[in-house]
Protein backbone atom coordinates (compact mmCIF):
# COMPACT_ATOMS: atom_id res chain seq x y z
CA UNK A 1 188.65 97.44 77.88
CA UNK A 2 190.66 99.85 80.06
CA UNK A 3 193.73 99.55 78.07
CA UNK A 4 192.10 99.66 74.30
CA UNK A 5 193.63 102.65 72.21
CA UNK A 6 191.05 104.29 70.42
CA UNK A 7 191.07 106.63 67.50
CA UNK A 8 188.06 108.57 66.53
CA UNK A 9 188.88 111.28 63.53
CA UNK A 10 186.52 114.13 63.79
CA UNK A 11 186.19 113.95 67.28
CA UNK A 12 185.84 118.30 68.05
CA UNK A 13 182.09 117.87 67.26
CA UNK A 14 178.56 115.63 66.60
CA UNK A 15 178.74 112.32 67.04
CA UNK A 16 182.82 111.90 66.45
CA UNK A 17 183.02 114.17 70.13
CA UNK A 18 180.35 111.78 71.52
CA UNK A 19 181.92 108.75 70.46
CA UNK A 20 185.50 109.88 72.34
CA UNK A 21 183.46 110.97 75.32
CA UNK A 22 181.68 107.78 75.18
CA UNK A 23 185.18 105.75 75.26
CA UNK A 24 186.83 107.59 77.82
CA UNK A 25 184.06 107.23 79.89
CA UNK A 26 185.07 103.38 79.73
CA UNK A 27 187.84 103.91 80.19
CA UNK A 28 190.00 103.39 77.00
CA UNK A 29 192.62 105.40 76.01
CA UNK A 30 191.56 108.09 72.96
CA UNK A 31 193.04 109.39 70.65
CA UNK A 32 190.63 113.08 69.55
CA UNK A 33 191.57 113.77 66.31
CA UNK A 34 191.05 117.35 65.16
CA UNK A 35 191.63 119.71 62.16
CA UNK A 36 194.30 121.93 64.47
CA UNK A 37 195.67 122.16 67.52
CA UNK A 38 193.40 125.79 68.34
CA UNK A 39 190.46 123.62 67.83
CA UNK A 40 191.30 120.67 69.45
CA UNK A 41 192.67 121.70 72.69
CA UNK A 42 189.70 123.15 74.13
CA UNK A 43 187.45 119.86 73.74
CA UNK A 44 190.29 117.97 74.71
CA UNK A 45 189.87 120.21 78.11
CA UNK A 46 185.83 119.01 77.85
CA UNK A 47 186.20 115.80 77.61
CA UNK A 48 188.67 115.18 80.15
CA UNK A 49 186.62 117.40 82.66
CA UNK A 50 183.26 115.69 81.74
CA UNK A 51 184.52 111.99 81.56
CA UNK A 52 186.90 112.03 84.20
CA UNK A 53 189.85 110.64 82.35
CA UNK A 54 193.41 111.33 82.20
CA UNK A 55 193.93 108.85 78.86
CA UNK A 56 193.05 111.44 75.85
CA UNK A 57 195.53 112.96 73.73
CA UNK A 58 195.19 114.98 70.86
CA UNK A 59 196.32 114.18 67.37
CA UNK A 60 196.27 116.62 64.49
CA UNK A 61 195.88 116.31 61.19
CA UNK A 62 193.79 118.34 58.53
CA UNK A 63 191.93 115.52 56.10
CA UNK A 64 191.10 117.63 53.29
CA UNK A 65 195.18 117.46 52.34
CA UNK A 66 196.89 113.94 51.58
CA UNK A 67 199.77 115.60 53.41
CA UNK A 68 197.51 116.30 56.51
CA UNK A 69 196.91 112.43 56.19
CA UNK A 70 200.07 111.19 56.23
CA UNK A 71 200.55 113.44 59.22
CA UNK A 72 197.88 112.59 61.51
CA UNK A 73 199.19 109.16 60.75
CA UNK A 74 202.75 109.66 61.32
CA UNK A 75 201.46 111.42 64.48
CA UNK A 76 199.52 108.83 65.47
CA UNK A 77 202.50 106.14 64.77
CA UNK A 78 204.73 107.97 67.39
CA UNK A 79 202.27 108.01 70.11
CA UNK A 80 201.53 104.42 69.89
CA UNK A 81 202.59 101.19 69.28
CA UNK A 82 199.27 99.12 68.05
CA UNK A 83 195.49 100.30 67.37
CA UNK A 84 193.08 98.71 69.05
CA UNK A 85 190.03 100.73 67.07
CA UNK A 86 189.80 103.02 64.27
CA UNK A 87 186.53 105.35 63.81
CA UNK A 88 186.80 107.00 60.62
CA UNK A 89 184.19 109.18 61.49
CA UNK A 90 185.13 112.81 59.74
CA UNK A 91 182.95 114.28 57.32
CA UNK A 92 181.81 117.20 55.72
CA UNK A 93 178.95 118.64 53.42
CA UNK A 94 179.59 121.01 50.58
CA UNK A 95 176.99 122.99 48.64
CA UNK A 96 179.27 124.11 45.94
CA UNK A 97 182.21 122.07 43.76
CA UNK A 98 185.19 123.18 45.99
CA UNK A 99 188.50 121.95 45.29
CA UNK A 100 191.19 120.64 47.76
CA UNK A 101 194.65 121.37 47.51
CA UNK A 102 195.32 118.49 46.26
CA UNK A 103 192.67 119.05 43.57
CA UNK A 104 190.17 116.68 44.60
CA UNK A 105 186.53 117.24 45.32
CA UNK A 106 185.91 118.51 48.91
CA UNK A 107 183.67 115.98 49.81
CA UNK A 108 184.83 113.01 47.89
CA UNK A 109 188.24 114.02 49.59
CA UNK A 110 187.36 114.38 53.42
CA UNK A 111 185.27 111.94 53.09
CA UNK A 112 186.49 108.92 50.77
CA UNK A 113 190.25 109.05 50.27
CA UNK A 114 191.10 110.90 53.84
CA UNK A 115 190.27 107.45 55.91
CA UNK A 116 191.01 105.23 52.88
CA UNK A 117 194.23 106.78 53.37
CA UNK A 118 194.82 106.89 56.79
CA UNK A 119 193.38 103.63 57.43
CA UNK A 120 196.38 102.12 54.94
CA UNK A 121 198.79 103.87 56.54
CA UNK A 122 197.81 102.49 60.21
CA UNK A 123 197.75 99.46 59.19
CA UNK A 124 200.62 98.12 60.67
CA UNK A 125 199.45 99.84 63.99
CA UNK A 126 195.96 97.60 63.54
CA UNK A 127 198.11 94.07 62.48
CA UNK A 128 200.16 95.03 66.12
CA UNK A 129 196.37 94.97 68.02
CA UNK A 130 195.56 91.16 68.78
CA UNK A 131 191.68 91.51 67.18
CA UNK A 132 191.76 95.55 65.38
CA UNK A 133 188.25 96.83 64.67
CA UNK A 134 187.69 99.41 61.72
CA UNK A 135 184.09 101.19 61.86
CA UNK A 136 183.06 103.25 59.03
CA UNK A 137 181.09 105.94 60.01
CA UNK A 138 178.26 106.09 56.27
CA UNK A 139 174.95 106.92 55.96
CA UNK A 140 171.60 105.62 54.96
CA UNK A 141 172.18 108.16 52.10
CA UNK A 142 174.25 106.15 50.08
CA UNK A 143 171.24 103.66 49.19
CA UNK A 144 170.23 106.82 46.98
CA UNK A 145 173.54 107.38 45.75
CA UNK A 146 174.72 107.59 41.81
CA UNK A 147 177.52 105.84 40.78
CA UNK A 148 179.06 107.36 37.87
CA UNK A 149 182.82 106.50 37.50
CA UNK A 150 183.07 109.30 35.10
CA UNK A 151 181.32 111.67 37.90
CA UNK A 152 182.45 110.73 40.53
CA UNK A 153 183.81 114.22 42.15
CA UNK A 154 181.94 116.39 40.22
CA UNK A 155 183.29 116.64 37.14
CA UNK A 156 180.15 117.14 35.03
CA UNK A 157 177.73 118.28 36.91
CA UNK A 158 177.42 119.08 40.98
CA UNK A 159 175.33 119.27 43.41
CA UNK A 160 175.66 119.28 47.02
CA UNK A 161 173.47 116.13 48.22
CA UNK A 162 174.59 113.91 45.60
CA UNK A 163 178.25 114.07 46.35
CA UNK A 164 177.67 113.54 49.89
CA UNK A 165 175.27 110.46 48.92
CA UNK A 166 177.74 109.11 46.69
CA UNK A 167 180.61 110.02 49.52
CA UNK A 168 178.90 107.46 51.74
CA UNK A 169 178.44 104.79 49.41
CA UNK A 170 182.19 105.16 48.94
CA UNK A 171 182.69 104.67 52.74
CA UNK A 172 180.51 101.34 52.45
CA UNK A 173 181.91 100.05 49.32
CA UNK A 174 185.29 100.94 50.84
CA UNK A 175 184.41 98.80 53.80
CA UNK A 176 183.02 95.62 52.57
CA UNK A 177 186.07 95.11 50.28
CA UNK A 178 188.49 95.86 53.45
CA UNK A 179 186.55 93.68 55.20
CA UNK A 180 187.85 90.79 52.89
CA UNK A 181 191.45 92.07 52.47
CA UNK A 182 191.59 92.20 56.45
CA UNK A 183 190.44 88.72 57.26
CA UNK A 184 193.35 87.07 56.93
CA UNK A 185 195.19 89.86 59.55
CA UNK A 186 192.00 88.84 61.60
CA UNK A 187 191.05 92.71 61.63
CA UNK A 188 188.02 93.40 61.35
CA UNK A 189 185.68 96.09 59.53
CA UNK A 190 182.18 97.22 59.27
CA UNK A 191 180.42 100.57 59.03
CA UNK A 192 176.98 101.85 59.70
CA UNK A 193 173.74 104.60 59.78
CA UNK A 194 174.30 106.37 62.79
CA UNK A 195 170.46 107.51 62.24
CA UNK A 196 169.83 111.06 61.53
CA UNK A 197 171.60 113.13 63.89
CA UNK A 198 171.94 116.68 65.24
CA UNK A 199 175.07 117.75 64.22
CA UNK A 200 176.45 120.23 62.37
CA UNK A 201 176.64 118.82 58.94
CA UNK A 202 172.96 117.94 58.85
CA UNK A 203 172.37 121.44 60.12
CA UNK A 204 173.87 123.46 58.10
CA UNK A 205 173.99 120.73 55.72
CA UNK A 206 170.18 119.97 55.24
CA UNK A 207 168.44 122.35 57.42
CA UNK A 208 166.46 120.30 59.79
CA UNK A 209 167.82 118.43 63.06
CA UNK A 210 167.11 114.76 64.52
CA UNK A 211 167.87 112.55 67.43
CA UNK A 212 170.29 113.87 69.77
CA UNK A 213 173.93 112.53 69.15
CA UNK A 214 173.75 110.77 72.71
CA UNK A 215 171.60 108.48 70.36
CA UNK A 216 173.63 108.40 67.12
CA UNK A 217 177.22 107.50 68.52
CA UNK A 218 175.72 103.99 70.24
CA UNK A 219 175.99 102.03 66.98
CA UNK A 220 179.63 103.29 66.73
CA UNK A 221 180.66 102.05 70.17
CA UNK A 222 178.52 99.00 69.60
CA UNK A 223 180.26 98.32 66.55
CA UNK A 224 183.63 99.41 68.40
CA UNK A 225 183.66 97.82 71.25
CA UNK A 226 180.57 95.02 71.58
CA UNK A 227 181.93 91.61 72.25
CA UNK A 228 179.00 90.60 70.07
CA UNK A 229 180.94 92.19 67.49
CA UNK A 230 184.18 89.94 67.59
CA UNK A 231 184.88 88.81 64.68
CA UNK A 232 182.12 90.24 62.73
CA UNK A 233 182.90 91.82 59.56
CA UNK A 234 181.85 93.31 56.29
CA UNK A 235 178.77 94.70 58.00
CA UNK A 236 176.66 97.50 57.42
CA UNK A 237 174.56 98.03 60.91
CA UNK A 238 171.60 100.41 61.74
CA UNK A 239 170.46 100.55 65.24
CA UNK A 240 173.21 97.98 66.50
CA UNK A 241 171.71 95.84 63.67
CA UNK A 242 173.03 94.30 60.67
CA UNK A 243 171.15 95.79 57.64
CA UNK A 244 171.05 95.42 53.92
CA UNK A 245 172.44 98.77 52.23
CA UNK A 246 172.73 99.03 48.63
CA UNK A 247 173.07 96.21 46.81
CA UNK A 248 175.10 97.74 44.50
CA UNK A 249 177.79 97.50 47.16
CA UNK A 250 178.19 93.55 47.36
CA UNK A 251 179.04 93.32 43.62
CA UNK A 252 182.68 92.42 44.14
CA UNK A 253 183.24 93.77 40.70
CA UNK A 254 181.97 97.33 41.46
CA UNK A 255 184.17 97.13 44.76
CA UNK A 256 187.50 95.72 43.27
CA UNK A 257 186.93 98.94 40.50
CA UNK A 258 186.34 101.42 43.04
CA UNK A 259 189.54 100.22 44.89
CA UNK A 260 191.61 100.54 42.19
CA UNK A 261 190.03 104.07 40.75
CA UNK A 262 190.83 105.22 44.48
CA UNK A 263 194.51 104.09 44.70
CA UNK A 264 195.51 106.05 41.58
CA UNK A 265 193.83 109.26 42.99
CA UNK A 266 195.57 108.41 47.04
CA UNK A 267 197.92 105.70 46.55
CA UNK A 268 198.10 102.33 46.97
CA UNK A 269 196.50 101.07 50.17
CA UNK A 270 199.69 100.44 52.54
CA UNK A 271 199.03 97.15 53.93
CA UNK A 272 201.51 94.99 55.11
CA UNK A 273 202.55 91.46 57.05
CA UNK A 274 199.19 89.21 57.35
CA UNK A 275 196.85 91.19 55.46
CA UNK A 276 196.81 90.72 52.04
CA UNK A 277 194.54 91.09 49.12
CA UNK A 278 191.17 89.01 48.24
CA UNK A 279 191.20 86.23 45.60
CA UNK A 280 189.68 87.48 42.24
């Protein structure tokens, strides 16, 4: 694994920062993402210092703009010339409707169209990796979530829980349909619970605090970087274990419409060479 290139967005804090540490601890080289450079340089500095390695560089990019998007990707792009692994880890919690400058949703934005986004525009980085692995970090909390295409950032009525709840169904709905769309490139891409974990969303978030994130970033790298994982995809794990979700998110039909509602609001999904779309 020493030479796997690794990118893990939201990597300054929780279980994103655990998940780098994790990985350079093993030795791969990582990519830390963070919002700005002033933020990201001094856990750069902690993560070399505390796992040893000389393979981390920082990327920028801030995902609440589609501009910040395209460049932590273009970013990313000139650093490297495949991805091995993508973590789409980043994610916030908002307690009041907030737009984006792009005048989307907060949530909906960082947390839905940011990595459906920037995992498009990598794509040719993950086609140039001989087996590319996309993990998804969601949340048991989209099993609860409403789907309402004509709510679906708020438009009618907010509140705080339910847009995060309905931000992590998008991540697994997101994934299960780029699972299919990536077979043929042979990539690869599940998501998963990381359990509930001490970090700063669920904090400030929800008030309360759970396992340590020691715990909550070992489905990540298990999902990352298991060779029990090789060609595994379209998975939605808890505990290293492949669970059910919501069934709402198998219906093919419910996928293909969320796809399409997304690329009008972020663009079509940039994928290119092997990978191509399922059969309807």
């Amino acid at each position: 694994m020493a030479k796997l290139t690794i990118l893990v967005t939201g990597s300054t804090d929780g279980i994103g920062r655990q998940t780098a540490l994790d990985c350079a601890r093993l030795g791969l080289r990582v990519l830390v993402h963070a919002r700005s450079p002033e933020r990201g340089r001094p856990v750069l500095e902690d993560l070399a210092r505390a796992s040893g390695s000389r393979d981390l560089e920082l990327v920028v990019g801030d995902l609440a703009s589609l501009a910040g998007v395209r460049s932590l990707a273009r970013e990313v792009a000139e650093r490297v010339d495949r991805l091995d692994v993508l973590v789409n880890n980043a994610a916030v919690f908002m307690k009041e409707r907030v737009l984006t400058v792009d005048g989307f949703e907060t949530t909906f934005a960082v947390n839905h169209l940011a990595p459906f986004l920037l995992t498009g525009l990598l794509t040719p980085l993950l086609e140039a990796a001989p087996a590319a692995r996309v993990v998804n970090v969601a949340s048991l909390a989209h099993e609860g979530a409403p789907l309402d295409f004509d709510n679906l950032q708020g438009e009618r009525r907010y509140d705080g829980c339910s847009a995060y709840a309905l931000s992590k169904l998008a991540n697994v709905l997101f994934t299960l349909e780029l699972a299919e769309r990536f077979r043929p490139a042979g990539i690869t891409a599940n998501c998963l619970h990381p359990g509930v974990v001490t970090t700063k969303l669920l904090t400030q978030g929800f008030g309360f605090t759970g396992i340590p994130v020691e715990r909550g970033s070992r489905t990540v790298t298990h999902l990352a970087l298991s060779e029990a994982m090789r060609g595994r995809t379209g998975g939605y794990y808890v505990d290293c274990r492949l669970a059910a979700g919501a069934a709402i998110a198998r219906q093919c039909g419910v996928r293909g419409r969320f796809w399409a509602h997304t690329e009008q609001l972020a663009g079509p999904f940039a994928t290119c060479g092997r990978s191509a779309p399922p059969a309807r």
